[in-house]
PDB file of N, CA and C in Angstrom:
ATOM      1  N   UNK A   1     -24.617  38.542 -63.851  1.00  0.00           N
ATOM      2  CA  UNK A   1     -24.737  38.263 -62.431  1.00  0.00           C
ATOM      3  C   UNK A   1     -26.173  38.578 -61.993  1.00  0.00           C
ATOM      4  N   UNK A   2     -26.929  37.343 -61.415  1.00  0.00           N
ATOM      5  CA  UNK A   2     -27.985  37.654 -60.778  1.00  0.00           C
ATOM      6  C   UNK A   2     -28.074  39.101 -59.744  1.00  0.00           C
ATOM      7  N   UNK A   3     -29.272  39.568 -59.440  1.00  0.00           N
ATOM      8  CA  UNK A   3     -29.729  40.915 -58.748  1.00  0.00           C
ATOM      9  C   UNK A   3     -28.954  40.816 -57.185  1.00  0.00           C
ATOM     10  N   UNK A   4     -29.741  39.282 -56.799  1.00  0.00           N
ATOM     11  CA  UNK A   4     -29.353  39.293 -55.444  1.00  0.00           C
ATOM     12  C   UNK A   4     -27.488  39.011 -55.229  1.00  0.00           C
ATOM     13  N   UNK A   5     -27.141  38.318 -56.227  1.00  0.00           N
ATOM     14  CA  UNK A   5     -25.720  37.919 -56.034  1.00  0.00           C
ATOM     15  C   UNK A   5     -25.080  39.789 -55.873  1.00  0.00           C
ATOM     16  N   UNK A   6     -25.624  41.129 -56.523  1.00  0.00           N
ATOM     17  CA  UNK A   6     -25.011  41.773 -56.716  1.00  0.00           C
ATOM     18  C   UNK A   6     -25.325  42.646 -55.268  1.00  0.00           C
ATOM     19  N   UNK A   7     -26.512  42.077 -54.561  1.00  0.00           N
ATOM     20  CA  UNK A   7     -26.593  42.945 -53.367  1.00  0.00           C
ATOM     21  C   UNK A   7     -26.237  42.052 -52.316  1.00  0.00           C
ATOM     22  N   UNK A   8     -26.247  40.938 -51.879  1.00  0.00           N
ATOM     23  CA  UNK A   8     -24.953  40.596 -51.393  1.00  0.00           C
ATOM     24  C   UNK A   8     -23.514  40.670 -51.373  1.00  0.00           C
ATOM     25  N   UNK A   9     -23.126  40.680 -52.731  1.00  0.00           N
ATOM     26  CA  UNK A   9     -21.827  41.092 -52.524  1.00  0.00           C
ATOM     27  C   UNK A   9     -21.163  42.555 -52.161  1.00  0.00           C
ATOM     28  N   UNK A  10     -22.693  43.834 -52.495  1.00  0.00           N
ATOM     29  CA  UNK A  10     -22.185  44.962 -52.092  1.00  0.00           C
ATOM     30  C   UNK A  10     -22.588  44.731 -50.348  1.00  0.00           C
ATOM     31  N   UNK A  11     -23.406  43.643 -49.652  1.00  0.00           N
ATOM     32  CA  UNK A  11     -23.483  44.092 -48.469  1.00  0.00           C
ATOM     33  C   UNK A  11     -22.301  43.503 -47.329  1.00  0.00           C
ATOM     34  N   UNK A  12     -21.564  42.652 -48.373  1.00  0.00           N
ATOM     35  CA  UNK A  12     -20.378  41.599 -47.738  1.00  0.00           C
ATOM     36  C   UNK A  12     -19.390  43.399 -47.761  1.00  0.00           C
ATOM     37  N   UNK A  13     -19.199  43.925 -48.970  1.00  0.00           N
ATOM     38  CA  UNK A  13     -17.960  44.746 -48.878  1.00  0.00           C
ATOM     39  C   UNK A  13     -18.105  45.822 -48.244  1.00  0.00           C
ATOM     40  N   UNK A  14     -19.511  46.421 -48.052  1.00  0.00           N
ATOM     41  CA  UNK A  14     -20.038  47.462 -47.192  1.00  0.00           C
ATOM     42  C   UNK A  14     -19.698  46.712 -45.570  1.00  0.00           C
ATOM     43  N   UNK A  15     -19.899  45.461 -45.443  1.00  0.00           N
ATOM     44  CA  UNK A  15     -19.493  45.383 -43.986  1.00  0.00           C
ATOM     45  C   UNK A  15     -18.067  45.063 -43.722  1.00  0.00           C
ATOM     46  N   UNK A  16     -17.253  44.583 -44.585  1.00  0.00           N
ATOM     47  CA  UNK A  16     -15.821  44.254 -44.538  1.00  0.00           C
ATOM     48  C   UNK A  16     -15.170  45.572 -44.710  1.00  0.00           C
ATOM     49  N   UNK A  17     -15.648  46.267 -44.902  1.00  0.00           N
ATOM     50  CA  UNK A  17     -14.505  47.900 -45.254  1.00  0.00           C
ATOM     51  C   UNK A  17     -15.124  48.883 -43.888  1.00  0.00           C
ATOM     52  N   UNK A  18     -16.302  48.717 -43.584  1.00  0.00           N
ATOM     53  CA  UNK A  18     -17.017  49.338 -42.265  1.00  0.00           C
ATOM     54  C   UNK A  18     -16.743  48.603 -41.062  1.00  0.00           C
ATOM     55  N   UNK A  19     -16.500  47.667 -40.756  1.00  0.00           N
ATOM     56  CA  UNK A  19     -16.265  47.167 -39.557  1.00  0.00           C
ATOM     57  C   UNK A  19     -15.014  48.099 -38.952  1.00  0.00           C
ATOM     58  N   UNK A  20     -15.683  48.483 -37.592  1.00  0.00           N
ATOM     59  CA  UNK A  20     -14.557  49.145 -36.944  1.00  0.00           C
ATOM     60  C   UNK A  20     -14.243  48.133 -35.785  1.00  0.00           C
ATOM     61  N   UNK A  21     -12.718  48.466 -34.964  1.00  0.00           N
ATOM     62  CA  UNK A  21     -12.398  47.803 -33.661  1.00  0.00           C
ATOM     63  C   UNK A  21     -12.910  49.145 -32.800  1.00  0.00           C
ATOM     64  N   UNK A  22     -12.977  48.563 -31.427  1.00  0.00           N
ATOM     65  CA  UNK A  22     -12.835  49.804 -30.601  1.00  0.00           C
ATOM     66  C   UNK A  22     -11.335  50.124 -29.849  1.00  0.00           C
ATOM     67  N   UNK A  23     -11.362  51.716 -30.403  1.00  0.00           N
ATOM     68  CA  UNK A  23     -10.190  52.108 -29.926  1.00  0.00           C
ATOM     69  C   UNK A  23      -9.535  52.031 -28.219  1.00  0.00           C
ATOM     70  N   UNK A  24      -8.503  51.740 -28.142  1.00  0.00           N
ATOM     71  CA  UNK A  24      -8.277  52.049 -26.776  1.00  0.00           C
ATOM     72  C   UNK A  24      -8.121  53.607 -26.251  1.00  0.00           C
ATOM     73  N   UNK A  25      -8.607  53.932 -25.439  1.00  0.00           N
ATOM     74  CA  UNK A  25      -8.609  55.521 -24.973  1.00  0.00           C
ATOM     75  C   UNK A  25      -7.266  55.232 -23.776  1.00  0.00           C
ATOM     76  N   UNK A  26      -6.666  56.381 -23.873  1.00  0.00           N
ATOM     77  CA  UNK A  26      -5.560  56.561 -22.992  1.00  0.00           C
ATOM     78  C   UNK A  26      -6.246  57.345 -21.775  1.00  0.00           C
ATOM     79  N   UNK A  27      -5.816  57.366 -20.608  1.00  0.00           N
ATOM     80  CA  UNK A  27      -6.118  57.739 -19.204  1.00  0.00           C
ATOM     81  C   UNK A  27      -6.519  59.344 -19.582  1.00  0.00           C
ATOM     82  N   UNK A  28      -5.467  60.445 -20.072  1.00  0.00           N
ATOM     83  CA  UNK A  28      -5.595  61.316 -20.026  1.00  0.00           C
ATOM     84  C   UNK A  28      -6.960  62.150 -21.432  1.00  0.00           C
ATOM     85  N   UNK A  29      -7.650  60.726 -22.198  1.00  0.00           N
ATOM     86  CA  UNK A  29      -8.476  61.120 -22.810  1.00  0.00           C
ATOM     87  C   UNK A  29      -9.858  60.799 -22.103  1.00  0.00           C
ATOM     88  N   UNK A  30      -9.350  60.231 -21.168  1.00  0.00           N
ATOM     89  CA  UNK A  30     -11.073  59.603 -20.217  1.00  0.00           C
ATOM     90  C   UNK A  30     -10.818  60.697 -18.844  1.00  0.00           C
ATOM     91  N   UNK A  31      -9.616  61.499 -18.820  1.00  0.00           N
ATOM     92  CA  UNK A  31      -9.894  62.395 -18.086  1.00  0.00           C
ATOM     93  C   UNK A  31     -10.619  63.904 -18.892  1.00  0.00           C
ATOM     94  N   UNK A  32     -10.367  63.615 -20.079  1.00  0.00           N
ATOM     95  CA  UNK A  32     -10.703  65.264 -20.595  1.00  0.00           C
ATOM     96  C   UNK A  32     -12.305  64.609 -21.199  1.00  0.00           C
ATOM     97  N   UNK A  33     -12.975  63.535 -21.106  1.00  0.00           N
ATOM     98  CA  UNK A  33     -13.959  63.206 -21.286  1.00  0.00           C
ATOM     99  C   UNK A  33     -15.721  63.597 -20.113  1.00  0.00           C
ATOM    100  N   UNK A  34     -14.425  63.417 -18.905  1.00  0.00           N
ATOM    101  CA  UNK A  34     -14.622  63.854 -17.249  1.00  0.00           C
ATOM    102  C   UNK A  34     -14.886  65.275 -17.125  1.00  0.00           C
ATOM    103  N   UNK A  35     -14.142  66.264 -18.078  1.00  0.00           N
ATOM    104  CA  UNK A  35     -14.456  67.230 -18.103  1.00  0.00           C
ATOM    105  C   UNK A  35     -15.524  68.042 -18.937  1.00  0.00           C
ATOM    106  N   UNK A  36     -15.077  67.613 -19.816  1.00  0.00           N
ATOM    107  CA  UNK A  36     -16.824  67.791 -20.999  1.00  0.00           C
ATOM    108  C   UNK A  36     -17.575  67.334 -20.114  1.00  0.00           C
ATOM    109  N   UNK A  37     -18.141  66.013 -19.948  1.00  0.00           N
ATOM    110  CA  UNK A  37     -19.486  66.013 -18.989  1.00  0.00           C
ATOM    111  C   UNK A  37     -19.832  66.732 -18.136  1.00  0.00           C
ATOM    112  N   UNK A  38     -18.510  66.870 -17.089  1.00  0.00           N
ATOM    113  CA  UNK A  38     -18.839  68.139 -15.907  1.00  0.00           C
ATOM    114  C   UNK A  38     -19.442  69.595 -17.132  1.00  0.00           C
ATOM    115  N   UNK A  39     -18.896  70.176 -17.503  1.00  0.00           N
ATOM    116  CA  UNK A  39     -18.992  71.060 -17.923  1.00  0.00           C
ATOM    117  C   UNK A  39     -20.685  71.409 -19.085  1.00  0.00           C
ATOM    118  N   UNK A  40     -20.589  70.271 -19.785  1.00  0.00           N
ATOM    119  CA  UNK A  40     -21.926  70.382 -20.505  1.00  0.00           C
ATOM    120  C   UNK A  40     -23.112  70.329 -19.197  1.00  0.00           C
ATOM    121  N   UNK A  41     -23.120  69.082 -18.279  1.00  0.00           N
ATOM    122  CA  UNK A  41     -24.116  68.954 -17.962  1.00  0.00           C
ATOM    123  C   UNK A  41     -24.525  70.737 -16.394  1.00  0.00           C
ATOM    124  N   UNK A  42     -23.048  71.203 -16.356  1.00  0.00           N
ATOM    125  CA  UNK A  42     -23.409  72.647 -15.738  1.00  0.00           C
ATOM    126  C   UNK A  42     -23.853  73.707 -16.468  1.00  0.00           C
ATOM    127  N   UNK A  43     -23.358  73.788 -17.571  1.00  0.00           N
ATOM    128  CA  UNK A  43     -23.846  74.935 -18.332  1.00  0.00           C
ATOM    129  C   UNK A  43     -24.346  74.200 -19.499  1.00  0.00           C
ATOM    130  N   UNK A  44     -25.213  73.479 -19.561  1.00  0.00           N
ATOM    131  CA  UNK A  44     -26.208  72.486 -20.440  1.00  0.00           C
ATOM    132  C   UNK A  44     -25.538  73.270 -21.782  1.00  0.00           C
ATOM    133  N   UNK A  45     -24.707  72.269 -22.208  1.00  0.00           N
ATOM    134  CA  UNK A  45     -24.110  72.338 -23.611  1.00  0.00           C
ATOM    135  C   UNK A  45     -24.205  71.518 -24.519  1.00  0.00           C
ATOM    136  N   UNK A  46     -24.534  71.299 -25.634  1.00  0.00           N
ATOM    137  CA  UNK A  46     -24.914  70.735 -26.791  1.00  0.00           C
ATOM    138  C   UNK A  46     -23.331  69.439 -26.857  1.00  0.00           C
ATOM    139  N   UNK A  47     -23.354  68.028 -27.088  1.00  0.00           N
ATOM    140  CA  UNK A  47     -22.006  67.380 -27.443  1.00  0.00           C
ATOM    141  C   UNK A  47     -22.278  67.090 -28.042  1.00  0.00           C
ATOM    142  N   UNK A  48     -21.451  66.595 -29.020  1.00  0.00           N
ATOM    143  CA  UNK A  48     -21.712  65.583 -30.175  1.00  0.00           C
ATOM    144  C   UNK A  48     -20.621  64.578 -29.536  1.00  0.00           C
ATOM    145  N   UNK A  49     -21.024  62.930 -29.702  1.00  0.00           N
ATOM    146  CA  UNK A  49     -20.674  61.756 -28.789  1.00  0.00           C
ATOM    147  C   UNK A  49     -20.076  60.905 -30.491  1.00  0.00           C
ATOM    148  N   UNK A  50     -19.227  60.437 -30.713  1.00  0.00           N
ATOM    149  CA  UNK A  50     -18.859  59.474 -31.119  1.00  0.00           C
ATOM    150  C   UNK A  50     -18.869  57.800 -30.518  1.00  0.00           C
ATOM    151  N   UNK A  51     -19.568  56.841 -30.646  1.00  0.00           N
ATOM    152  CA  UNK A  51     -19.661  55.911 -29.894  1.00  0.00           C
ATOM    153  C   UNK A  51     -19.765  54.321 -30.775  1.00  0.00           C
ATOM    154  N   UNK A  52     -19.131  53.907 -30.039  1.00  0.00           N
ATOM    155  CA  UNK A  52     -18.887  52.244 -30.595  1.00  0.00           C
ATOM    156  C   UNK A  52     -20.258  51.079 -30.588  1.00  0.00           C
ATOM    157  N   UNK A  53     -20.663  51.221 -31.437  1.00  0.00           N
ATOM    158  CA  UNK A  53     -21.969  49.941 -31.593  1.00  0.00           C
ATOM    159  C   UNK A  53     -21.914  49.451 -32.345  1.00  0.00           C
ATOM    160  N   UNK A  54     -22.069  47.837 -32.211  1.00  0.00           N
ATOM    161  CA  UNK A  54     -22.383  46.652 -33.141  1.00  0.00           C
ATOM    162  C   UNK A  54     -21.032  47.177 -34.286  1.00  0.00           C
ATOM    163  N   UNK A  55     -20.039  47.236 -33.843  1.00  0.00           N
ATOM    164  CA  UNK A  55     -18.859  47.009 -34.674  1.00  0.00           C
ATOM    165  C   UNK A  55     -18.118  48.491 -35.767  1.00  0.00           C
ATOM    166  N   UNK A  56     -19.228  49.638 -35.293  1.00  0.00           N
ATOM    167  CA  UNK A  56     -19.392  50.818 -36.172  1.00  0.00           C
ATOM    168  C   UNK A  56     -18.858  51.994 -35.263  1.00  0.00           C
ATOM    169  N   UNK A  57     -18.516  52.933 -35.517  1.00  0.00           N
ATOM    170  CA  UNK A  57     -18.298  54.224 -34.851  1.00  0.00           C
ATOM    171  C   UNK A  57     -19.416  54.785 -35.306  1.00  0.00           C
ATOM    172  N   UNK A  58     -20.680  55.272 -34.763  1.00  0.00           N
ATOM    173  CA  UNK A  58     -21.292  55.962 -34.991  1.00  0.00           C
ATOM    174  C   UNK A  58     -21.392  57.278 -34.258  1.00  0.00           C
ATOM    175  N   UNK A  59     -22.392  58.712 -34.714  1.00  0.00           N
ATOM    176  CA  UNK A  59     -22.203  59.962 -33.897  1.00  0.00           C
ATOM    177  C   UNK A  59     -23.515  60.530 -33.995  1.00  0.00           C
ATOM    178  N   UNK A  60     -23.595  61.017 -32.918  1.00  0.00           N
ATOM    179  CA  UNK A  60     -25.106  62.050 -32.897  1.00  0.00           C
ATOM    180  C   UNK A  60     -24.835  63.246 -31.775  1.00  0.00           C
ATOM    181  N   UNK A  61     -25.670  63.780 -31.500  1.00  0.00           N
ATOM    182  CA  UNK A  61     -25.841  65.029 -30.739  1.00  0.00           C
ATOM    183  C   UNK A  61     -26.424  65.219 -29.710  1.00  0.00           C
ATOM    184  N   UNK A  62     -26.305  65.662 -28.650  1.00  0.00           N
ATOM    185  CA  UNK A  62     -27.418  65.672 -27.787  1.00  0.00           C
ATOM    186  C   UNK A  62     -27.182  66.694 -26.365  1.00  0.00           C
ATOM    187  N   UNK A  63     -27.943  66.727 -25.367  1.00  0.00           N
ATOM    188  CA  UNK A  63     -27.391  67.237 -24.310  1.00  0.00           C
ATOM    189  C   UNK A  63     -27.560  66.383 -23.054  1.00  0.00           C
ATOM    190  N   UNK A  64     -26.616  66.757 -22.029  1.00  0.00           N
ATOM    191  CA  UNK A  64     -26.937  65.652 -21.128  1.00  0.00           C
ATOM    192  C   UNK A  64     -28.283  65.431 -20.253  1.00  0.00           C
ATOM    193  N   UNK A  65     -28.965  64.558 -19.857  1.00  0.00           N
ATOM    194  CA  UNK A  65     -30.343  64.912 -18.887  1.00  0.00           C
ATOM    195  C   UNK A  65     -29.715  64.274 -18.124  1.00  0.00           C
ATOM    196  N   UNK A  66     -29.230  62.367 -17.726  1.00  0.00           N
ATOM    197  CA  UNK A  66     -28.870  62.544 -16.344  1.00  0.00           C
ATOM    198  C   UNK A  66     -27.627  61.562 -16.133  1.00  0.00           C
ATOM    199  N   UNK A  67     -27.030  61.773 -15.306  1.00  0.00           N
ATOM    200  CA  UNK A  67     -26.032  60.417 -15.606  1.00  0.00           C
ATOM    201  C   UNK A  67     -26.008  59.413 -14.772  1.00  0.00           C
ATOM    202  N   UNK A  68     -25.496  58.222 -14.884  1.00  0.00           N
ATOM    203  CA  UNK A  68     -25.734  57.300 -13.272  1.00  0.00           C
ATOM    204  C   UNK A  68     -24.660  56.555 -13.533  1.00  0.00           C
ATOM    205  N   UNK A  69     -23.513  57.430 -12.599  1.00  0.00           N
ATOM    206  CA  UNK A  69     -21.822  56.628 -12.634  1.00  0.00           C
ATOM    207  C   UNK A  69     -22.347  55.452 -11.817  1.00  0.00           C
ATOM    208  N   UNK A  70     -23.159  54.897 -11.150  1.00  0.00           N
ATOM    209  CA  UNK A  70     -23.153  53.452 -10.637  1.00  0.00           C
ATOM    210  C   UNK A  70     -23.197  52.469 -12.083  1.00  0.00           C
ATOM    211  N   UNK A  71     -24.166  52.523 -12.890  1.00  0.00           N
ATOM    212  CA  UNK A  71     -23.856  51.882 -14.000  1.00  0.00           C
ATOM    213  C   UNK A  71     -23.498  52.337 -15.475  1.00  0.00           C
ATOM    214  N   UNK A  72     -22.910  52.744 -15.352  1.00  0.00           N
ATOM    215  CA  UNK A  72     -22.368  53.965 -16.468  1.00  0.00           C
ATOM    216  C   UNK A  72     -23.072  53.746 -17.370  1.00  0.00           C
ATOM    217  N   UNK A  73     -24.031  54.240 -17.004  1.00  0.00           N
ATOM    218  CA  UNK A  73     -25.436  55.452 -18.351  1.00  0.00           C
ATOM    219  C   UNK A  73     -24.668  56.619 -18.206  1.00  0.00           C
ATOM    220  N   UNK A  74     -25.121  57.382 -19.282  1.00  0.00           N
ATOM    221  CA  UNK A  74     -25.224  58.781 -19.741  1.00  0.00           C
ATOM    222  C   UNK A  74     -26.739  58.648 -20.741  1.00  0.00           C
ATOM    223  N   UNK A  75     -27.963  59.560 -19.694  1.00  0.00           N
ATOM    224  CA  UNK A  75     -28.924  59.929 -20.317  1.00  0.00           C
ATOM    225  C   UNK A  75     -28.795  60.826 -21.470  1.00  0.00           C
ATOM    226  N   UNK A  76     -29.310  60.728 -22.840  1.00  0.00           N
ATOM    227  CA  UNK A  76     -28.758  62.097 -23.521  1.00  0.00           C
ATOM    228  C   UNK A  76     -29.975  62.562 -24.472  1.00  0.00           C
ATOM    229  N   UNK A  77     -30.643  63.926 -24.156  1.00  0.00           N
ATOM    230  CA  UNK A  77     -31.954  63.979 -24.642  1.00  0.00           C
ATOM    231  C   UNK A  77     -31.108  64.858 -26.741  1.00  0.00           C
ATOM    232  N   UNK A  78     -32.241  63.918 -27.807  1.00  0.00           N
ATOM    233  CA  UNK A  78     -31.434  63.839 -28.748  1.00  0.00           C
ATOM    234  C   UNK A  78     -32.747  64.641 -29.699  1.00  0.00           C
ATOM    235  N   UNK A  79     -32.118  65.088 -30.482  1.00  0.00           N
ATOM    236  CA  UNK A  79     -33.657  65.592 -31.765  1.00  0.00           C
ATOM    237  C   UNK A  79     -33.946  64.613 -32.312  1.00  0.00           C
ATOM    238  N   UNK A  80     -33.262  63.611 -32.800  1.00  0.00           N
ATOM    239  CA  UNK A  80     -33.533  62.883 -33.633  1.00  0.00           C
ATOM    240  C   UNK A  80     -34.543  61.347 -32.775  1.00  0.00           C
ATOM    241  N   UNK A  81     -33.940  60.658 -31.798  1.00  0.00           N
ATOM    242  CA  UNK A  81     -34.447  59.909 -31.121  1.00  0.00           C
ATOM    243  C   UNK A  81     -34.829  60.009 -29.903  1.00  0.00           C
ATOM    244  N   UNK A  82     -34.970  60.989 -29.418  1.00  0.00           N
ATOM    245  CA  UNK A  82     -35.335  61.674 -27.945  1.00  0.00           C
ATOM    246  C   UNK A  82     -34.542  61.401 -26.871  1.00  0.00           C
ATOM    247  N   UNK A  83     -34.776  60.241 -25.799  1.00  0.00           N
ATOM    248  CA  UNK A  83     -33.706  59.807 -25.071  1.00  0.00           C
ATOM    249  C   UNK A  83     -33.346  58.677 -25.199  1.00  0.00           C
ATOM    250  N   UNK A  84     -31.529  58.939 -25.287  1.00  0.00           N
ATOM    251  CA  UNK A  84     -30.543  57.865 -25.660  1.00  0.00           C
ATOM    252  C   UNK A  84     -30.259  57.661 -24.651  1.00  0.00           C
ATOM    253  N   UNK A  85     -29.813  56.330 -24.199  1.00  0.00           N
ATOM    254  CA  UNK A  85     -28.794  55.358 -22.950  1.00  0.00           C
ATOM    255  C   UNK A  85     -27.168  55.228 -23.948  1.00  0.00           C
ATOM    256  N   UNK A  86     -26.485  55.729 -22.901  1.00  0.00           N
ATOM    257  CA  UNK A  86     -24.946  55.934 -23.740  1.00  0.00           C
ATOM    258  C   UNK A  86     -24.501  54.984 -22.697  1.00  0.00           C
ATOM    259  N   UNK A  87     -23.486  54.012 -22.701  1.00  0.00           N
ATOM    260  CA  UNK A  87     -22.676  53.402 -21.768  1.00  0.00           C
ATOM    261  C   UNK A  87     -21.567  54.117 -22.102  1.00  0.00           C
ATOM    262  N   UNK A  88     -20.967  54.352 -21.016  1.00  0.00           N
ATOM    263  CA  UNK A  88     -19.891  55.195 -20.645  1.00  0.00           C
ATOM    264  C   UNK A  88     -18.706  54.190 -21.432  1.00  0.00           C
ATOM    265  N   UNK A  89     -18.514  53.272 -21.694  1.00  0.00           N
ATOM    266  CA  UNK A  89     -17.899  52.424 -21.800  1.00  0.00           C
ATOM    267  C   UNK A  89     -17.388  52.307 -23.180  1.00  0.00           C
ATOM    268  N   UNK A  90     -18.546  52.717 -24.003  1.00  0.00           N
ATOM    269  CA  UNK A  90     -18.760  52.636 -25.840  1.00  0.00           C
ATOM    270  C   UNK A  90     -18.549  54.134 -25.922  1.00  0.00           C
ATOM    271  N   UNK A  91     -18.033  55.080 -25.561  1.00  0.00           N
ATOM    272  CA  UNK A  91     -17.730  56.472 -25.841  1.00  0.00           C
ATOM    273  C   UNK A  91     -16.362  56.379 -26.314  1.00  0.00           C
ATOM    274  N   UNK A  92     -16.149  56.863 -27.852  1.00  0.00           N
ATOM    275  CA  UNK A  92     -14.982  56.607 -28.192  1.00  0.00           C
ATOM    276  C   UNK A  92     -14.160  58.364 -28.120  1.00  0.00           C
ATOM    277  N   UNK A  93     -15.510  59.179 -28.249  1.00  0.00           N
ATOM    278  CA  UNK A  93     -14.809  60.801 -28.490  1.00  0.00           C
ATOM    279  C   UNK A  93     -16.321  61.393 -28.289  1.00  0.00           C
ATOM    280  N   UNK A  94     -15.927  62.748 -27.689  1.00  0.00           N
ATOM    281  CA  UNK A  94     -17.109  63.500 -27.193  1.00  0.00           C
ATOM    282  C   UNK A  94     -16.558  65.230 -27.727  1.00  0.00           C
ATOM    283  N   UNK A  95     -17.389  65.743 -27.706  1.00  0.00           N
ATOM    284  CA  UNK A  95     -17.121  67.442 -28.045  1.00  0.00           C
ATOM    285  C   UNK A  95     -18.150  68.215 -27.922  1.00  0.00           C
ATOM    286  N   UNK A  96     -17.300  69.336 -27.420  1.00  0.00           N
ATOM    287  CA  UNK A  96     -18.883  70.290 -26.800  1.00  0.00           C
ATOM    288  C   UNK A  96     -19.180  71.291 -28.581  1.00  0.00           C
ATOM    289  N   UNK A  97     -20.579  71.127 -28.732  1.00  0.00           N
ATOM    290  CA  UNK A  97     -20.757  72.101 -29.772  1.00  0.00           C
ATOM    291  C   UNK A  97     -21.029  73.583 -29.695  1.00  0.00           C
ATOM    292  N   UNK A  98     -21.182  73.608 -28.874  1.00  0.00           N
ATOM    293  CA  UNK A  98     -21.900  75.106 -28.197  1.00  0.00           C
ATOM    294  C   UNK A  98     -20.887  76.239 -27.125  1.00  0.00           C
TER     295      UNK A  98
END
């Protein structure tokens, strides 16, 4: 088998076994979501955010800097990429680390 036939086919099965849906959140998990935010962004607490992009659950860390419920941002200053734009919307799971 040619080189490229063999990295295509690992990038077909890497995306067919990784593709995630986004979960539906139940009422009482977008209320305890309501509360982590209150709570980190008063006593500036470290979360780690689980969040839905381009078909993946991905996760990082951060703390809150600002939020704007008119268009659901969540500012989130990060080590790794400094400041992230979170849509409130793509938050699949949140947790305070601290």
């Amino acid at each position: 088998m040619l080189i490229e036939h063999r990295e295509m086919l690992a990038k077909m099965t890497d995306e067919l076994l990784n593709d995630a849906e986004k979960p539906l959140l139940a009422e009482d998990k977008l209320e305890e979501f309501d509360m982590i935010l209150n709570r980190a962004i008063i006593e500036n607490k470290l979360i780690k955010f689980w969040i839905y992009k381009n078909k993946r659950i991905i996760n990082f860390e951060g703390y809150i800097r600002k939020t704007n419920p008119v268009n659901g941002i969540i500012q989130v200053n990060t080590k790794e990429d400094g400041v992230v734009n979170v849509w409130v919307k793509s938050i699949v799971d949140m947790q305070i680390l601290e």
